[in-house]
C-alpha atoms as a PDB file:
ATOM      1  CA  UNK A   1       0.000   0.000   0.000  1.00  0.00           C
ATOM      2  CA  UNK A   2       1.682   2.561  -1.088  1.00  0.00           C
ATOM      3  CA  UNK A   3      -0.268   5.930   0.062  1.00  0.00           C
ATOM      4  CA  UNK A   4      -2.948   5.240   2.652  1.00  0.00           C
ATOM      5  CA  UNK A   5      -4.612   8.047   4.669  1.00  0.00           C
ATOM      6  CA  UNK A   6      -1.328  10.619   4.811  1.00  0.00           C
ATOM      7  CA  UNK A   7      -3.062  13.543   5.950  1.00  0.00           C
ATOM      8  CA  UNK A   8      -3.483  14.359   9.547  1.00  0.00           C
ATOM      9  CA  UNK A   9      -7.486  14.840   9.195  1.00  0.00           C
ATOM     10  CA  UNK A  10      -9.364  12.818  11.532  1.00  0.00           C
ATOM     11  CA  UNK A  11     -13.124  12.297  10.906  1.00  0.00           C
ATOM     12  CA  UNK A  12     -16.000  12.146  13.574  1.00  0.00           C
ATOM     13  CA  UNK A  13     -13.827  11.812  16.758  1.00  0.00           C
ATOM     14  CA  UNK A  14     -11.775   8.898  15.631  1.00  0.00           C
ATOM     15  CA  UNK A  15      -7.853   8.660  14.833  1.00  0.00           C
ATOM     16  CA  UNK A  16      -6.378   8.318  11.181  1.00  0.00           C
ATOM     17  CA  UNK A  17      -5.557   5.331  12.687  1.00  0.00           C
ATOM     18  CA  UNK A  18      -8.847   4.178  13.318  1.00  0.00           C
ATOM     19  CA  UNK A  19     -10.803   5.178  10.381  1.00  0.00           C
ATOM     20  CA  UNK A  20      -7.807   3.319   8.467  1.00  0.00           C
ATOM     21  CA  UNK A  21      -8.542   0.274   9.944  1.00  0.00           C
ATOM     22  CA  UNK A  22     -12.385   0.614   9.089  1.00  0.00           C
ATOM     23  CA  UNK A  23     -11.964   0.823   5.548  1.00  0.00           C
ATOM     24  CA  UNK A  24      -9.691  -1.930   5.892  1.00  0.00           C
ATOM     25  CA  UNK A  25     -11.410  -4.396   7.527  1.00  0.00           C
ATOM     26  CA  UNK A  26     -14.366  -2.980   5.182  1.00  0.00           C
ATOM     27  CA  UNK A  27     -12.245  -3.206   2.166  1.00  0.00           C
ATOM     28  CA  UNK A  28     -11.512  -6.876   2.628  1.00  0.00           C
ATOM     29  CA  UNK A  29     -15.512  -8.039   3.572  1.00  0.00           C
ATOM     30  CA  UNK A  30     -16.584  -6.592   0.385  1.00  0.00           C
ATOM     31  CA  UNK A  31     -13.438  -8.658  -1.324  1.00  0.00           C
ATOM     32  CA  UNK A  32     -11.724  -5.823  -2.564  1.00  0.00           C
ATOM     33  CA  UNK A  33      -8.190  -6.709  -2.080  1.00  0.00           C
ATOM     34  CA  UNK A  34      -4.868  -5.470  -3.246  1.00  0.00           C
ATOM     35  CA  UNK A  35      -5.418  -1.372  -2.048  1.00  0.00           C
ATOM     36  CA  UNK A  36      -2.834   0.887  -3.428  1.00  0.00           C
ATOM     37  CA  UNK A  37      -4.215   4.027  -2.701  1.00  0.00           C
ATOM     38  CA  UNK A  38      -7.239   6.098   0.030  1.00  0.00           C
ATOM     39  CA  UNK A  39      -8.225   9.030  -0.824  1.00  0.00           C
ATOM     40  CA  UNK A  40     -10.542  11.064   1.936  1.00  0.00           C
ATOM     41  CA  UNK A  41     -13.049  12.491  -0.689  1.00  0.00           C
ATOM     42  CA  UNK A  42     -16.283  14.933  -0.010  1.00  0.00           C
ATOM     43  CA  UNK A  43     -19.481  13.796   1.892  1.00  0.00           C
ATOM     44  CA  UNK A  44     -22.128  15.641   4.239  1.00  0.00           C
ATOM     45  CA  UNK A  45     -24.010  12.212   5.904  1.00  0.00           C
ATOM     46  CA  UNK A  46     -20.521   9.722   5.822  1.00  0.00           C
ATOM     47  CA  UNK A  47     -17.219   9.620   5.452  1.00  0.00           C
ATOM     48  CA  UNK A  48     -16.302   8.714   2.145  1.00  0.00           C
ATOM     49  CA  UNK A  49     -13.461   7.170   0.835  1.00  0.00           C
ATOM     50  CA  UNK A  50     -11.994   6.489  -2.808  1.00  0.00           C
ATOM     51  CA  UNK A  51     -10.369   3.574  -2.602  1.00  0.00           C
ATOM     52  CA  UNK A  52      -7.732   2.554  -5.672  1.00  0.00           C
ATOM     53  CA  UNK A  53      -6.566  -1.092  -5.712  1.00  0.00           C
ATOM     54  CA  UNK A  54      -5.008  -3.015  -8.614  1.00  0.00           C
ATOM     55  CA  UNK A  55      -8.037  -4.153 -10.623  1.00  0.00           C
ATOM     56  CA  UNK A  56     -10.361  -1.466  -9.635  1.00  0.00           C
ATOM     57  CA  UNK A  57     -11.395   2.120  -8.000  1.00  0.00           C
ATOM     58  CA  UNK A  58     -14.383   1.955  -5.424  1.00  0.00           C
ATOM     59  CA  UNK A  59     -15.791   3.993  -2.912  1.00  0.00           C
ATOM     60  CA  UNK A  60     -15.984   2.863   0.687  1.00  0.00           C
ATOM     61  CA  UNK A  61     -19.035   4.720   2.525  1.00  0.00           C
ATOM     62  CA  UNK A  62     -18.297   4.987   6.848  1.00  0.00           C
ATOM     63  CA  UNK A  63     -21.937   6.106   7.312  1.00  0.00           C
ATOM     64  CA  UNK A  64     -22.478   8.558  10.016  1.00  0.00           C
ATOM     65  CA  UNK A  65     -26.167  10.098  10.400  1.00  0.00           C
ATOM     66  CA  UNK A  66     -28.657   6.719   9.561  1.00  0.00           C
ATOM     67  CA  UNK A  67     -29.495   3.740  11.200  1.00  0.00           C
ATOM     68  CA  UNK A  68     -28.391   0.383   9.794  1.00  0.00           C
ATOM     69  CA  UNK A  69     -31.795  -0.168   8.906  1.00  0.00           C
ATOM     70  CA  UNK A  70     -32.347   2.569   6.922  1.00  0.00           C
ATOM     71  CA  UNK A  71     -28.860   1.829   4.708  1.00  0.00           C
ATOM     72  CA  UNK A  72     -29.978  -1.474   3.986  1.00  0.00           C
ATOM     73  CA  UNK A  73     -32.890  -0.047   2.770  1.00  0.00           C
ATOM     74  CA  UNK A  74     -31.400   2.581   1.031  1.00  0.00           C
ATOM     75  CA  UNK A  75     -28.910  -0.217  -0.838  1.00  0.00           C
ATOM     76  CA  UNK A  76     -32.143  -2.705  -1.402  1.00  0.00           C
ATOM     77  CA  UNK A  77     -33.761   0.402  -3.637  1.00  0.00           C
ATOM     78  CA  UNK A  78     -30.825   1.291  -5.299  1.00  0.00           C
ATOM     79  CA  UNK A  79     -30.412  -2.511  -6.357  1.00  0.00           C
ATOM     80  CA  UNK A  80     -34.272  -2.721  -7.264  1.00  0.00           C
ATOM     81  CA  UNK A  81     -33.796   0.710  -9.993  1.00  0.00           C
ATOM     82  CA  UNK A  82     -30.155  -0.941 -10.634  1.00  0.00           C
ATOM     83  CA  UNK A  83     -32.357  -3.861 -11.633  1.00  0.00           C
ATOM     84  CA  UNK A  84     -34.875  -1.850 -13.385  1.00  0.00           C
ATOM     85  CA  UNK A  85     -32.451  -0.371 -15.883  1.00  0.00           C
ATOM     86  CA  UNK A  86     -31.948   3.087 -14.433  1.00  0.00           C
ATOM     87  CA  UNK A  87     -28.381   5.029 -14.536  1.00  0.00           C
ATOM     88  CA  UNK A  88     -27.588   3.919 -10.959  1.00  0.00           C
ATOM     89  CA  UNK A  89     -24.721   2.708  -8.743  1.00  0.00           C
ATOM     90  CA  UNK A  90     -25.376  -0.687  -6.939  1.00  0.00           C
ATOM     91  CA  UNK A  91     -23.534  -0.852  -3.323  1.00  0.00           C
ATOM     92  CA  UNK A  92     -21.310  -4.192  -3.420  1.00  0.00           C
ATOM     93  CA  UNK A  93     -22.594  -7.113  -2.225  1.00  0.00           C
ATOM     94  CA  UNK A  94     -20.239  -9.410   1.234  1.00  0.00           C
ATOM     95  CA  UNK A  95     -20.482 -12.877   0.353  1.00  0.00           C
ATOM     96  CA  UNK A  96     -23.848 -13.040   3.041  1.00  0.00           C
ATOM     97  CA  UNK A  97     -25.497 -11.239  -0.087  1.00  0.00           C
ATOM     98  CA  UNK A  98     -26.087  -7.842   1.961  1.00  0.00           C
ATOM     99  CA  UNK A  99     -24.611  -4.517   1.482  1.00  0.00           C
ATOM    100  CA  UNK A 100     -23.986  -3.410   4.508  1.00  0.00           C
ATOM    101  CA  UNK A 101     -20.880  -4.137   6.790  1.00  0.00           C
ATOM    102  CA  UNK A 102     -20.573  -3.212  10.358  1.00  0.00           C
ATOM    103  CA  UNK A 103     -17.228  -3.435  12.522  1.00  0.00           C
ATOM    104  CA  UNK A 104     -16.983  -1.871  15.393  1.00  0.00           C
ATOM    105  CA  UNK A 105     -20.305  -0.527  15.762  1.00  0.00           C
ATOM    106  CA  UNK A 106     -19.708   1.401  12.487  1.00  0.00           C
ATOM    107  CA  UNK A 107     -21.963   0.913   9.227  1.00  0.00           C
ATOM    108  CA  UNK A 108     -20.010   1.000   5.967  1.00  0.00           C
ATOM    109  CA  UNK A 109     -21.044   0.484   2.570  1.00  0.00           C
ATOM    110  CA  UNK A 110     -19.140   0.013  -0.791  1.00  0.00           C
ATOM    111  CA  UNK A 111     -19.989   0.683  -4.215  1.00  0.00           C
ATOM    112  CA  UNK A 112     -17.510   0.683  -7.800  1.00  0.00           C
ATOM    113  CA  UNK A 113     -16.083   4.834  -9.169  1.00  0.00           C
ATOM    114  CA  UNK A 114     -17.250   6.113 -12.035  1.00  0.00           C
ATOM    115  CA  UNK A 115     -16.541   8.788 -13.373  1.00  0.00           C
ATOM    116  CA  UNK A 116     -18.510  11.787 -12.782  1.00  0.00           C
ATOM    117  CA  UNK A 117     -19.440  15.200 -14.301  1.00  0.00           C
ATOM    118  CA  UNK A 118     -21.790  17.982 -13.716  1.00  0.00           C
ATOM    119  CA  UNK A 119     -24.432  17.792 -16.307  1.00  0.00           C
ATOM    120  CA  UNK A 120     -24.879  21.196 -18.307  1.00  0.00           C
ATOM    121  CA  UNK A 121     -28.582  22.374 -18.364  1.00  0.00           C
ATOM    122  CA  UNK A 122     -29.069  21.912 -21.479  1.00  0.00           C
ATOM    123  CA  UNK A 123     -32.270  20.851 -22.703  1.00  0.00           C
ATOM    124  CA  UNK A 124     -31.709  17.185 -24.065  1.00  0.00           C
ATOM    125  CA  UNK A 125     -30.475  16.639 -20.197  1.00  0.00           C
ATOM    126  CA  UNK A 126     -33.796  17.969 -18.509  1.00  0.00           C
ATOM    127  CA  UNK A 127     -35.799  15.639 -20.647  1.00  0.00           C
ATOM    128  CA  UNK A 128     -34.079  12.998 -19.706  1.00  0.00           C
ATOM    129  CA  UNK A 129     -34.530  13.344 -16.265  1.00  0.00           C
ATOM    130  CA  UNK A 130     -37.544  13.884 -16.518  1.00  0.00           C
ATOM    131  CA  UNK A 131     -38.286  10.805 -18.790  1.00  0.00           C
ATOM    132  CA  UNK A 132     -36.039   9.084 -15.966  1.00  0.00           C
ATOM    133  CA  UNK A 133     -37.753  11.068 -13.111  1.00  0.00           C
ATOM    134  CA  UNK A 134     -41.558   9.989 -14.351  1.00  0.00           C
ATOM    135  CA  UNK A 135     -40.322   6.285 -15.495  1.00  0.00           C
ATOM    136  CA  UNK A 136     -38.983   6.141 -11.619  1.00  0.00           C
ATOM    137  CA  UNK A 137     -43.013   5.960 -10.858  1.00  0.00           C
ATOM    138  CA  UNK A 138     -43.325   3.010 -13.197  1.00  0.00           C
ATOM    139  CA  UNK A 139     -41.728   0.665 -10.818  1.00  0.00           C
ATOM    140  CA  UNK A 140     -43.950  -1.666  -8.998  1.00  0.00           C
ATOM    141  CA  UNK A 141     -43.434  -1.120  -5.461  1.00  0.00           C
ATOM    142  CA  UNK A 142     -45.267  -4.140  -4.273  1.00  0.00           C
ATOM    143  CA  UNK A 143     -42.202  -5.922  -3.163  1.00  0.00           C
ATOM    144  CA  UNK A 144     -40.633  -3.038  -1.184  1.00  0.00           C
ATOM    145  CA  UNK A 145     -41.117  -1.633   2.302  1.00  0.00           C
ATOM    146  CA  UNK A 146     -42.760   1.431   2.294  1.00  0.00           C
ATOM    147  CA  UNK A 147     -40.926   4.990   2.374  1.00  0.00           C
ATOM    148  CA  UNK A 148     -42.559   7.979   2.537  1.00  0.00           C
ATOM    149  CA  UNK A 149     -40.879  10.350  -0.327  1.00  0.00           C
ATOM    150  CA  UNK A 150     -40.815   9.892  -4.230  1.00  0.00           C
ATOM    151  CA  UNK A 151     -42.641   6.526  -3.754  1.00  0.00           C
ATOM    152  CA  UNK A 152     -45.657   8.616  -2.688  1.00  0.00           C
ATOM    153  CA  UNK A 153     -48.698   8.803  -5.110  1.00  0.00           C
ATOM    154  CA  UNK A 154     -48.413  12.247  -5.049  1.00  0.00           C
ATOM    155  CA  UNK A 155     -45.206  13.029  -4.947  1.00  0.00           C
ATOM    156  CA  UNK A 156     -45.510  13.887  -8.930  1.00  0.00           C
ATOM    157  CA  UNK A 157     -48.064  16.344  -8.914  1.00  0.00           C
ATOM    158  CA  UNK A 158     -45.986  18.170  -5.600  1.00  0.00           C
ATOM    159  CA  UNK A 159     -43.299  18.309  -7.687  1.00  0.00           C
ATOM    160  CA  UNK A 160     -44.535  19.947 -10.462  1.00  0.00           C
ATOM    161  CA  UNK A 161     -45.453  22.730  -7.994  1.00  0.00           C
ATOM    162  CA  UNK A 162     -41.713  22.855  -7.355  1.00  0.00           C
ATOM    163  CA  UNK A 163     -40.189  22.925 -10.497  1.00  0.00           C
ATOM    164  CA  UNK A 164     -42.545  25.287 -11.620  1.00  0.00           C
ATOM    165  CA  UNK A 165     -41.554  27.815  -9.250  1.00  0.00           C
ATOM    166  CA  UNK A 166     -38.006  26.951  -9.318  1.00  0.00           C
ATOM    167  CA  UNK A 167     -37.149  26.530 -12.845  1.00  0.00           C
ATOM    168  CA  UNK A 168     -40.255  28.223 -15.154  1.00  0.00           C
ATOM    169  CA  UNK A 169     -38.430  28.177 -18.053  1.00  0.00           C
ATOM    170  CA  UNK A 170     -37.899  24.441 -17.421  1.00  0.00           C
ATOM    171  CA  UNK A 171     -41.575  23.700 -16.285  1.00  0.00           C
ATOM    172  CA  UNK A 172     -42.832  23.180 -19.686  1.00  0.00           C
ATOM    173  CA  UNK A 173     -40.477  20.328 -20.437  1.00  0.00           C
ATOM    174  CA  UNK A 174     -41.497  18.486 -17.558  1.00  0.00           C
ATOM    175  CA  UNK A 175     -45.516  18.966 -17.873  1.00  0.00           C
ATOM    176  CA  UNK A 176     -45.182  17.565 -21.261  1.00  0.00           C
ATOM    177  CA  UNK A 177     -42.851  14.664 -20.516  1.00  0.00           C
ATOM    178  CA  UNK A 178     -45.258  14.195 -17.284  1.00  0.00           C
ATOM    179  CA  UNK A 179     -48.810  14.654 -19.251  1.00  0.00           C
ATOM    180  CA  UNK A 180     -47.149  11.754 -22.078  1.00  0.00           C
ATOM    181  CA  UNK A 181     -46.844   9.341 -19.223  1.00  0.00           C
ATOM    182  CA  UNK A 182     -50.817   9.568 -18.013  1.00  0.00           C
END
């Protein structure tokens, strides 16, 4: 391992040290093997490390603010739109088939890098996210806990509210991608 956590920041209360060992252990439950390289990279809710090893990059997730509960949940709707064709990230499964890790009393989750941009505004991009936003409601949810967000019948027609007053010049897009799905 040639560069592993050489800054002096220390997340949440707990050493370098500490926080090393985490994504270690975390690292090798999730059978990535062979690190080279961790990276302390932005996050608001976790920690979140980029973690470069000799086949692949990932991203190892400490999770901070939710219940395990909730993370599994989290990781079993990601998988479901994963599943459902949608331009997602699946978290990594451990062998036990679950995507969640805890050592230590702390959660951790891992899922592969890609590589990212900012999307320009641009009109081809709003319409498909809205096509992707409205096909979202498509999914049978008969299999899945409940969750009280954009699951909710009306989350749809709240929304519209929203992006009408946020982005009016964007509004029409939407209503029409919305009013072809009816």
């Amino acid at each position: 391992m040639s560069q592993i956590l050489q800054d002096s920041w220390t997340p949440n209360g707990r050493t370098l040290e500490q926080s090393k060992e985490i994504i270690i252990k975390s690292a090798k439950a999730f059978d990535l093997w062979g690190i080279i390289k961790i990276d302390r990279i932005g996050g608001n809710a976790n920690e979140n490390y980029s973690i470069t090893t000799k086949k692949w990059d990932f991203v190892i997730k400490i999770v901070i603010e939710y219940p395990k509960e909730n993370v599994e949940q989290e990781a079993n709707y990601i998988q479901e739109l994963f599943n459902n064709n949608f331009p997602v990230i699946p978290y990594i499964k451990l062998k036990s088939w679950k995507h969640v890790y805890e050592y230590k009393n702390t959660i951790t989750v891992a899922l592969k890098k890609v590589k990212w941009y900012h999307p320009e505004q641009s009109k081809n991009n709003i319409s498909e996210i809205a096509v992707n936003f409205w096909k979202l409601h498509s999914i049978s949810t008969n299999n899945s806990n409940t969750r009280k967000h954009w699951l909710d019948y009306n989350y749809l027609q709240e929304s519209l509210k929203i992006i009408k007053n946020k982005f009016p010049k964007e509004y029409p897009i939407f209503l029409n991608i919305y009013e072809s799905f009816k």
